[in-house]
N, C-alpha and C. Protein backbone atom coordinates (compact mmCIF):
# COMPACT_ATOMS: atom_id res chain seq x y z
N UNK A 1 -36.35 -55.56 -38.56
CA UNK A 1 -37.33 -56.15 -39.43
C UNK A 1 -38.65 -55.40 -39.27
N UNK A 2 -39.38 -54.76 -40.35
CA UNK A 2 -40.68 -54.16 -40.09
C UNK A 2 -42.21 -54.89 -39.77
N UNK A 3 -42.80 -54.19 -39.60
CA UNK A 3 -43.61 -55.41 -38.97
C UNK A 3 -44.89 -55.79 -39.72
N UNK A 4 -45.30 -56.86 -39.99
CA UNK A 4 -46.21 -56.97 -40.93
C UNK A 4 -47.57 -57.13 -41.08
N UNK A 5 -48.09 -56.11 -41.88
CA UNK A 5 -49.28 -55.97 -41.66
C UNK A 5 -50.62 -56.82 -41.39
N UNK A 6 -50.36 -58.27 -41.53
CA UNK A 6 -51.17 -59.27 -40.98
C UNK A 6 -51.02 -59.21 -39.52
N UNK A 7 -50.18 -58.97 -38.56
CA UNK A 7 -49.68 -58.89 -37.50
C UNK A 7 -50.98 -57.83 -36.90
N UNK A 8 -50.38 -56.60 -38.23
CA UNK A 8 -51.43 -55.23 -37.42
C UNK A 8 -52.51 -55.73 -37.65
N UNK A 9 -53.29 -56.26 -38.31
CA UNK A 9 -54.75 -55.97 -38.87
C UNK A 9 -54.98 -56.96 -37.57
N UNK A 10 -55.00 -58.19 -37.19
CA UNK A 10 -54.90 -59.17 -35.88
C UNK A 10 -54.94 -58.19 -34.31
N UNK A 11 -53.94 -57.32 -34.87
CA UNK A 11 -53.79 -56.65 -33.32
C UNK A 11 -55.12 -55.70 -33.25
N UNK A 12 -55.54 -55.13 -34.50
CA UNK A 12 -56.42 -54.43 -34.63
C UNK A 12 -57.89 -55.15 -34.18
N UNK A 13 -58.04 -55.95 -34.85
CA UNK A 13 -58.97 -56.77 -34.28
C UNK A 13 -59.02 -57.37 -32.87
N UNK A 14 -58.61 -57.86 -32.35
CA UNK A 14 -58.29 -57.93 -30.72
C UNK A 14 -58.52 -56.87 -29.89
N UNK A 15 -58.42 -55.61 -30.35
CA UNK A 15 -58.83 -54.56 -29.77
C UNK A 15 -60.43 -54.13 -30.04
N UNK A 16 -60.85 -54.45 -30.99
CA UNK A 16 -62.43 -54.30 -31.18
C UNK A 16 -63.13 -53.73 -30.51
N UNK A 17 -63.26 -54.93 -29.20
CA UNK A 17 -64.20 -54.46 -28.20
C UNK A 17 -63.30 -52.99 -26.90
N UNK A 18 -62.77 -52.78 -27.12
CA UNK A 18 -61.65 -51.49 -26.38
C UNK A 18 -61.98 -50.03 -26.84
N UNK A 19 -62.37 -50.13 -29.19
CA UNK A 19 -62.41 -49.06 -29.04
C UNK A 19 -61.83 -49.15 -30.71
N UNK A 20 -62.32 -47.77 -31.31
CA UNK A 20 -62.29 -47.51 -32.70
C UNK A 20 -60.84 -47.61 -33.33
N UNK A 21 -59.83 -48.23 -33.03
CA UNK A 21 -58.36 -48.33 -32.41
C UNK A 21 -57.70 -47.45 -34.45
N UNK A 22 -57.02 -47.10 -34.29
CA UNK A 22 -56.62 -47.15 -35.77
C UNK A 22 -54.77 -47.15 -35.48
N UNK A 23 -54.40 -47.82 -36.91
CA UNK A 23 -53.47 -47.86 -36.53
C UNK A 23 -52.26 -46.97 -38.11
N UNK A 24 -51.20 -46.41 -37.60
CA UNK A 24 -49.80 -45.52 -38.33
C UNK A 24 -48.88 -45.89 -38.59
N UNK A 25 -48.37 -46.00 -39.89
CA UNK A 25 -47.04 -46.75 -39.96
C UNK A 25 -46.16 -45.39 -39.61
N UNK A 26 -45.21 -46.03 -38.66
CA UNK A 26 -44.19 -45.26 -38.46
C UNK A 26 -42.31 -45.92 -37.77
N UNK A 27 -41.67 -45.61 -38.65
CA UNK A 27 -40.56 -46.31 -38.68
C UNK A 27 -40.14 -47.72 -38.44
N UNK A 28 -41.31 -48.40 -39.43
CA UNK A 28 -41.20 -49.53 -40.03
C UNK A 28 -42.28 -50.38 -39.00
N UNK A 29 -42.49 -49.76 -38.54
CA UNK A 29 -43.64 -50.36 -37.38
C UNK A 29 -44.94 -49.52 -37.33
N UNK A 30 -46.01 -49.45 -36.32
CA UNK A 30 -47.29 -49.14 -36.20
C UNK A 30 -47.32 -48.53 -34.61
N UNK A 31 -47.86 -47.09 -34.89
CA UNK A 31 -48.12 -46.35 -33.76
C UNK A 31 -49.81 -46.93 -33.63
N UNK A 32 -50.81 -47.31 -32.34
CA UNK A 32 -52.17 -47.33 -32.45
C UNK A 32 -51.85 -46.26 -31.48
N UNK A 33 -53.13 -45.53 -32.04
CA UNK A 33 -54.01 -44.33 -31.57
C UNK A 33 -55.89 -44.69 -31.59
N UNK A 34 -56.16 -44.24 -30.17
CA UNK A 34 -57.29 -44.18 -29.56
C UNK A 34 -58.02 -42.51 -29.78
N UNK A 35 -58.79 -41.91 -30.14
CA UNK A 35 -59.26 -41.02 -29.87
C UNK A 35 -58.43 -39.72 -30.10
N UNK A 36 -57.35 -39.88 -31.45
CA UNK A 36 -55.68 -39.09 -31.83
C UNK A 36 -55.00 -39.38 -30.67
N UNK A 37 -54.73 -40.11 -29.92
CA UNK A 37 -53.89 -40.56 -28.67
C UNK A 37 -53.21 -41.59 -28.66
N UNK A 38 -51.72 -41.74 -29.15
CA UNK A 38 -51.30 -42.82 -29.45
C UNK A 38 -50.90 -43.31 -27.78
N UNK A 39 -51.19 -45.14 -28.06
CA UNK A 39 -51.40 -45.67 -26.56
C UNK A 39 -50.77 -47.29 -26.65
N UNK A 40 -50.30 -47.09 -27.95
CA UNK A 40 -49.69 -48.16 -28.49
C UNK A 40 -48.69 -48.19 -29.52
N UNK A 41 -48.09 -49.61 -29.90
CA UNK A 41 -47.24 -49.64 -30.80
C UNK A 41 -46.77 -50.97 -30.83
N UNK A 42 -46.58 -51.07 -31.82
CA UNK A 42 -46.26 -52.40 -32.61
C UNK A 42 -44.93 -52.28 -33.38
N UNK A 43 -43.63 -53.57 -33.05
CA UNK A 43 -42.23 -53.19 -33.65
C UNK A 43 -42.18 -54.41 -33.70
N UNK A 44 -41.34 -54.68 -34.80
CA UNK A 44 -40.92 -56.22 -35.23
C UNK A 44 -41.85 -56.97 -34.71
N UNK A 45 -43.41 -57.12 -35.16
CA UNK A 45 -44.53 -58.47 -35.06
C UNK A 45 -44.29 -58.25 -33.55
N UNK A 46 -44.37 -57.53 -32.55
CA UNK A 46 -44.30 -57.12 -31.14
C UNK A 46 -45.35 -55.89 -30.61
N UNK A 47 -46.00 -56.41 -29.78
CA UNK A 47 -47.31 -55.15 -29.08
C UNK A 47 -46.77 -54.90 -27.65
N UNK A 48 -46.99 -53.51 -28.22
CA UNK A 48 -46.21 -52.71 -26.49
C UNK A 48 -47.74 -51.71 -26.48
N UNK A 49 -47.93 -51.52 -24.82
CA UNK A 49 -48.68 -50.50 -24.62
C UNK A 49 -47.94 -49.14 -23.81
N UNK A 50 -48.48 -48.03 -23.67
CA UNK A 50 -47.98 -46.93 -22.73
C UNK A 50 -47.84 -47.53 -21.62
N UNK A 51 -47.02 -47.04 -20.79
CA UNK A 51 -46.96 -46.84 -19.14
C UNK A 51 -46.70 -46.11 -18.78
N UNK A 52 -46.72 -45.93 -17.58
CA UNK A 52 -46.20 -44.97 -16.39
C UNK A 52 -46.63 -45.46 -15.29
N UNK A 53 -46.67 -44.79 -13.69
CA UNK A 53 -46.62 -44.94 -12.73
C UNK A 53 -47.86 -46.52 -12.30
N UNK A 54 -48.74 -45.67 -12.84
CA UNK A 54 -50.35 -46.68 -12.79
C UNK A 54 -50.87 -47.78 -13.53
N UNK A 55 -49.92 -47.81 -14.26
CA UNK A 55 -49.49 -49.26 -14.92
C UNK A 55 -48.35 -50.20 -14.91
N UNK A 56 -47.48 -49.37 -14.86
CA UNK A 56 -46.28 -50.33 -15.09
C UNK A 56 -45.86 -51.45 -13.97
N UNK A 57 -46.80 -51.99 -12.81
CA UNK A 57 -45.93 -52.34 -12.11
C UNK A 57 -47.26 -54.05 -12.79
N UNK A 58 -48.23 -53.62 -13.77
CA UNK A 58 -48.84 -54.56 -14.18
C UNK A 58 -47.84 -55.12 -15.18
N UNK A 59 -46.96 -54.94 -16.04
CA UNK A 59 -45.67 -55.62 -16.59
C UNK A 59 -44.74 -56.13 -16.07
N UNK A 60 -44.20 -55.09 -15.13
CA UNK A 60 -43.17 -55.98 -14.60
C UNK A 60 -43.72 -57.25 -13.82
N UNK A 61 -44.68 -57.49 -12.83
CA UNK A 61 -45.21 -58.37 -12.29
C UNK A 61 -45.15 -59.69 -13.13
N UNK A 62 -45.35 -59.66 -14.55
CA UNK A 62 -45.30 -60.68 -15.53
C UNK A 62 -43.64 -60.95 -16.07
N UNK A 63 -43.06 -59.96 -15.91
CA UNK A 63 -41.66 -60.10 -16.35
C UNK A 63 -42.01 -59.70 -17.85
N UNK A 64 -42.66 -58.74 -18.07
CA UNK A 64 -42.59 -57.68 -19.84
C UNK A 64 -41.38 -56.66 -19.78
N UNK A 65 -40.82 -56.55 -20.47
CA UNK A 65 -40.07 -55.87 -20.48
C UNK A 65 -40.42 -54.55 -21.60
N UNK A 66 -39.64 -53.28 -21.60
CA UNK A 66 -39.96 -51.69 -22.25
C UNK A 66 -39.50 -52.18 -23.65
N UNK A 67 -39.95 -50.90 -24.98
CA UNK A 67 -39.82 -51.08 -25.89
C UNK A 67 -38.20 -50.55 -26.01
N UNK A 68 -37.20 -50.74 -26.35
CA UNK A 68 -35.43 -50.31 -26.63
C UNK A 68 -35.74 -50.02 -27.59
N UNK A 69 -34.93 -48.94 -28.23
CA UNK A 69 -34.22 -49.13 -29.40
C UNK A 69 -32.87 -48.59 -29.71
N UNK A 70 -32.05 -49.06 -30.44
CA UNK A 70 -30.83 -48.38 -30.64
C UNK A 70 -30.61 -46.70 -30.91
N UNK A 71 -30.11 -46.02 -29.95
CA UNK A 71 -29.88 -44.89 -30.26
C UNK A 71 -28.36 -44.37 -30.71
N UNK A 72 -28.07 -43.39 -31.16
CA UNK A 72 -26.66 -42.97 -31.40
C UNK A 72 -25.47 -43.21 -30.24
N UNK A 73 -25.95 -42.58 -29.04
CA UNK A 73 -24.73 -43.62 -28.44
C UNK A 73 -24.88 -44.75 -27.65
N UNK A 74 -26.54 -44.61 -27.69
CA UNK A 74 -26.85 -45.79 -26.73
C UNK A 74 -28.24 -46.49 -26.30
N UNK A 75 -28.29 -47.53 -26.44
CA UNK A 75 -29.74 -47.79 -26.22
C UNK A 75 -30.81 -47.25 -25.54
N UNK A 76 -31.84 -46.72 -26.21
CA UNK A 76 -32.81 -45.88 -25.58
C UNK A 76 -34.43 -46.19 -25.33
N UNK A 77 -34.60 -46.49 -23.62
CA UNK A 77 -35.70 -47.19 -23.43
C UNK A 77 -37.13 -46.07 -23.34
N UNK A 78 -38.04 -46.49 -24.25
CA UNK A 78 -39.48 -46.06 -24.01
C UNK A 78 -40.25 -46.58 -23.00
N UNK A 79 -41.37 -45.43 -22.90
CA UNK A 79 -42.04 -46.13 -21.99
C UNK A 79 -43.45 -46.98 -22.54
N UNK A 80 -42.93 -47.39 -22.61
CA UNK A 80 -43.90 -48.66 -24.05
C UNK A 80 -43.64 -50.43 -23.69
N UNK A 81 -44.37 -50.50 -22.83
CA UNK A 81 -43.95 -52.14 -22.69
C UNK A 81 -44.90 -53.52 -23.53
N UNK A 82 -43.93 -54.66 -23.64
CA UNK A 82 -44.01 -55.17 -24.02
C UNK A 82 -45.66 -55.89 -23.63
N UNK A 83 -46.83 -56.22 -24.16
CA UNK A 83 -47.94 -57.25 -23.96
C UNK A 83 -47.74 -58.36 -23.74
N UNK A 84 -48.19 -59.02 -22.58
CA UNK A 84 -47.41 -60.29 -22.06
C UNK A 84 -48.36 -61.83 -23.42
N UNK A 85 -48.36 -63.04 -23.80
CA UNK A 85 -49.00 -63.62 -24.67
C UNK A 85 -50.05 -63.66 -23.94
N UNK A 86 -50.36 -63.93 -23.07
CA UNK A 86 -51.49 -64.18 -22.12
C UNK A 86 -52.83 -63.31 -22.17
N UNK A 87 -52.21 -62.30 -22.13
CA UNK A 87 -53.11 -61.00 -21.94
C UNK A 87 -53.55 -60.67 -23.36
N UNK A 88 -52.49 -60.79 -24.60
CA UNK A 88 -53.17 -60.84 -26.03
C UNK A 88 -54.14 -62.55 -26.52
N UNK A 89 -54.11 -63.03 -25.45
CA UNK A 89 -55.21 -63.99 -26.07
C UNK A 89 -56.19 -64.14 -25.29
N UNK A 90 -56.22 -63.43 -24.51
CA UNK A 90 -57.90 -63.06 -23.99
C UNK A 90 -58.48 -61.28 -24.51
N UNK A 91 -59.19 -61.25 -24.97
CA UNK A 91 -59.79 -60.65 -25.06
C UNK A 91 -60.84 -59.11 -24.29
N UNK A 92 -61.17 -59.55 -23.35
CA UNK A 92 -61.75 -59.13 -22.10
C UNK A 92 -60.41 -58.34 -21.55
N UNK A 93 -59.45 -59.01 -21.17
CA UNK A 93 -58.07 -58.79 -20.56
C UNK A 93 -57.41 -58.00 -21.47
N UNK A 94 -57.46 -58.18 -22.81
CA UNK A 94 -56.48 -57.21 -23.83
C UNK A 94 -57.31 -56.01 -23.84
N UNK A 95 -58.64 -55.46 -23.99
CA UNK A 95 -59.21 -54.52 -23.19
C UNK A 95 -59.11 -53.65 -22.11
N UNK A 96 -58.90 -54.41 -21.16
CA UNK A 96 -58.39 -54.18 -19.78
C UNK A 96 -57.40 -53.05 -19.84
N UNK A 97 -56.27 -53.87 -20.75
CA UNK A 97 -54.76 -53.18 -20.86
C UNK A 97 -54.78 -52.28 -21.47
N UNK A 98 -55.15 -52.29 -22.94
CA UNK A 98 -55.48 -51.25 -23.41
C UNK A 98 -56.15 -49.69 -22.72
N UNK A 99 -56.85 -50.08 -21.93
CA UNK A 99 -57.71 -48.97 -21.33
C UNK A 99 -57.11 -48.39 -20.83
N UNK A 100 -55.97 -49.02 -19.85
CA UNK A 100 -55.11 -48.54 -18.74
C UNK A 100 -53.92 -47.78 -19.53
N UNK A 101 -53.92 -48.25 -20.43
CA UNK A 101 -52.55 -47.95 -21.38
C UNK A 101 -52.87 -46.65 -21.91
N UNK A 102 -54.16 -46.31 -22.56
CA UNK A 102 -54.88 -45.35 -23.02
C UNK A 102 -54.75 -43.69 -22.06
N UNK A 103 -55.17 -44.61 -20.85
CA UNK A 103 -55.12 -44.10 -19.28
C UNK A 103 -53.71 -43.29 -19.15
N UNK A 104 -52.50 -43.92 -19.62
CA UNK A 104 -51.16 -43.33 -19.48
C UNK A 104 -51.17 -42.57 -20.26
N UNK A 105 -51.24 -42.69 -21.35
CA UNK A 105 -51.03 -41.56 -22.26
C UNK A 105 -51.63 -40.25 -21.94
N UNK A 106 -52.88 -40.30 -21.77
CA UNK A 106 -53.66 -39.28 -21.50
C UNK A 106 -52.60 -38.55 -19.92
N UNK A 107 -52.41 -39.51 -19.12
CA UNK A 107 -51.63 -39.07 -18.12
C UNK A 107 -50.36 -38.02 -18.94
N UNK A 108 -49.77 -38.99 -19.47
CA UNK A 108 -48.52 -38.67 -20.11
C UNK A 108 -48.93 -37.07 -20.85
N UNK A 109 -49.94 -36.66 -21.73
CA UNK A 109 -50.20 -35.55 -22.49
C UNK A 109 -50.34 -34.28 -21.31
N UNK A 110 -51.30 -34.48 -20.54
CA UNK A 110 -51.41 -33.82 -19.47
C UNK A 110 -49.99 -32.96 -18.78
N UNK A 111 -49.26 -33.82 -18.42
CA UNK A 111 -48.03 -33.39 -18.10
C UNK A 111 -46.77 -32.70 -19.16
N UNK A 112 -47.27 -33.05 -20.51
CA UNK A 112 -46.13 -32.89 -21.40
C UNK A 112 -47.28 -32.12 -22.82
N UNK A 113 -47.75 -31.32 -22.68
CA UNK A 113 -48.52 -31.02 -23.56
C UNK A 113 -47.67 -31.27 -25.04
N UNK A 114 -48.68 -31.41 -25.98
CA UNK A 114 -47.81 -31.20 -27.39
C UNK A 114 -47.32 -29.69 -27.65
N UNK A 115 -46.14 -29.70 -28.17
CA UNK A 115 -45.90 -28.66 -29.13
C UNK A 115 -46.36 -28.56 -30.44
N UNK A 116 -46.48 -26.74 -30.34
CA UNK A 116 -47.19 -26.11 -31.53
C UNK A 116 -46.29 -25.99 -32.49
N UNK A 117 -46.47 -26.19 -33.87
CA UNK A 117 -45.23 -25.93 -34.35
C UNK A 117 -45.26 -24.54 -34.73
N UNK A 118 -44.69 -23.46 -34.67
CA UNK A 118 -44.40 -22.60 -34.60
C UNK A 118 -44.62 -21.83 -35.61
N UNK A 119 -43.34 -22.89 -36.70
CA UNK A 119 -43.46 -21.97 -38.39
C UNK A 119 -44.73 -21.62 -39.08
N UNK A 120 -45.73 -23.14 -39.05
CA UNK A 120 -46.87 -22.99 -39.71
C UNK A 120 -47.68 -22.81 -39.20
N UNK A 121 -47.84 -21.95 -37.69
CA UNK A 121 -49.13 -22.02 -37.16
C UNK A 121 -49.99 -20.23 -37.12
N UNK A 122 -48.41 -19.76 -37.58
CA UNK A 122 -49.06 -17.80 -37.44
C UNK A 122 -47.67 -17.55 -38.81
N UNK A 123 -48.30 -17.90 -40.03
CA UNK A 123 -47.12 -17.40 -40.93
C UNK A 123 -47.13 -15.97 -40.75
N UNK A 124 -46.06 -15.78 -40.93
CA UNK A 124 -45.43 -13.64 -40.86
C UNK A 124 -45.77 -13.49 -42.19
N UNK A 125 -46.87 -11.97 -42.12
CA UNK A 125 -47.04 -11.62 -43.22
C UNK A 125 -46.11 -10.66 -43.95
N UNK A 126 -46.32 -10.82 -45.41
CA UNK A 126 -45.37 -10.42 -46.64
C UNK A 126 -45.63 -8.58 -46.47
N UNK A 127 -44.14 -8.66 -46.75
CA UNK A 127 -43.65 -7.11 -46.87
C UNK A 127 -44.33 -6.63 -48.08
N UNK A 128 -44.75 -5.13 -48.00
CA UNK A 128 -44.78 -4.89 -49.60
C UNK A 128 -44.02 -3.82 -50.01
N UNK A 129 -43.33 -4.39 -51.25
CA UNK A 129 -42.60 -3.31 -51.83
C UNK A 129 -43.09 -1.92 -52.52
């Protein structure tokens, strides 16, 4: 089920005080990006933030569980966990997370730089006949 945009514009707002947040539709759901840094995401009316090492043990502690999704042979977990209700109805606290979440990503880029794409970044110039 995709997720609906009253959902995002809400999530958007809740983040306010965190930061210029914008948010991407992407495969039926919403990537948020901080500063071109996506640090979030939204799937079926559901808010997950990044993790890794320096966050994640703030989810499990609540019992949040990662974002799944069905893959070809098998379910495939991100590192995107679930926002516990608690933490999306404070404010101050949904901040908090966000920041830290923000925090991973940036971790996460660091280690995994993006790729360039290749084709369009030095086109080969034309032969002449």
């Amino acid at each position: 089920m995709p997720s609906s945009t009253s959902f995002r514009d809400r999530t958007l707002g809740q983040l306010l005080s965190f930061g210029p947040v914008t948010a991407r539709a992407m495969f039926g759901g919403y990537g948020l990006y901080l500063d071109g840094l996506m640090f979030g995401l939204i799937a079926d009316d559901t808010l997950y933030f990044k993790v890794d090492d320096g966050n994640r043990d703030d989810y499990v502690k609540v019992g949040a569980g990662p974002f799944t999704y069905e893959g070809k042979r098998r379910p495939v977990e991100m590192s995107y966990y679930q926002i516990p209700e608690a933490v999306m109805k404070n404010p101050t606290t949904m901040a908090k997370w966000a920041e830290r979440a923000h925090q991973a990503a940036k971790r996460s880029r660091a280690k995994n730089p993006p790729r360039r794409n290749r084709g369009s970044a030095h086109p080969m110039p034309r032969r002449r006949s």
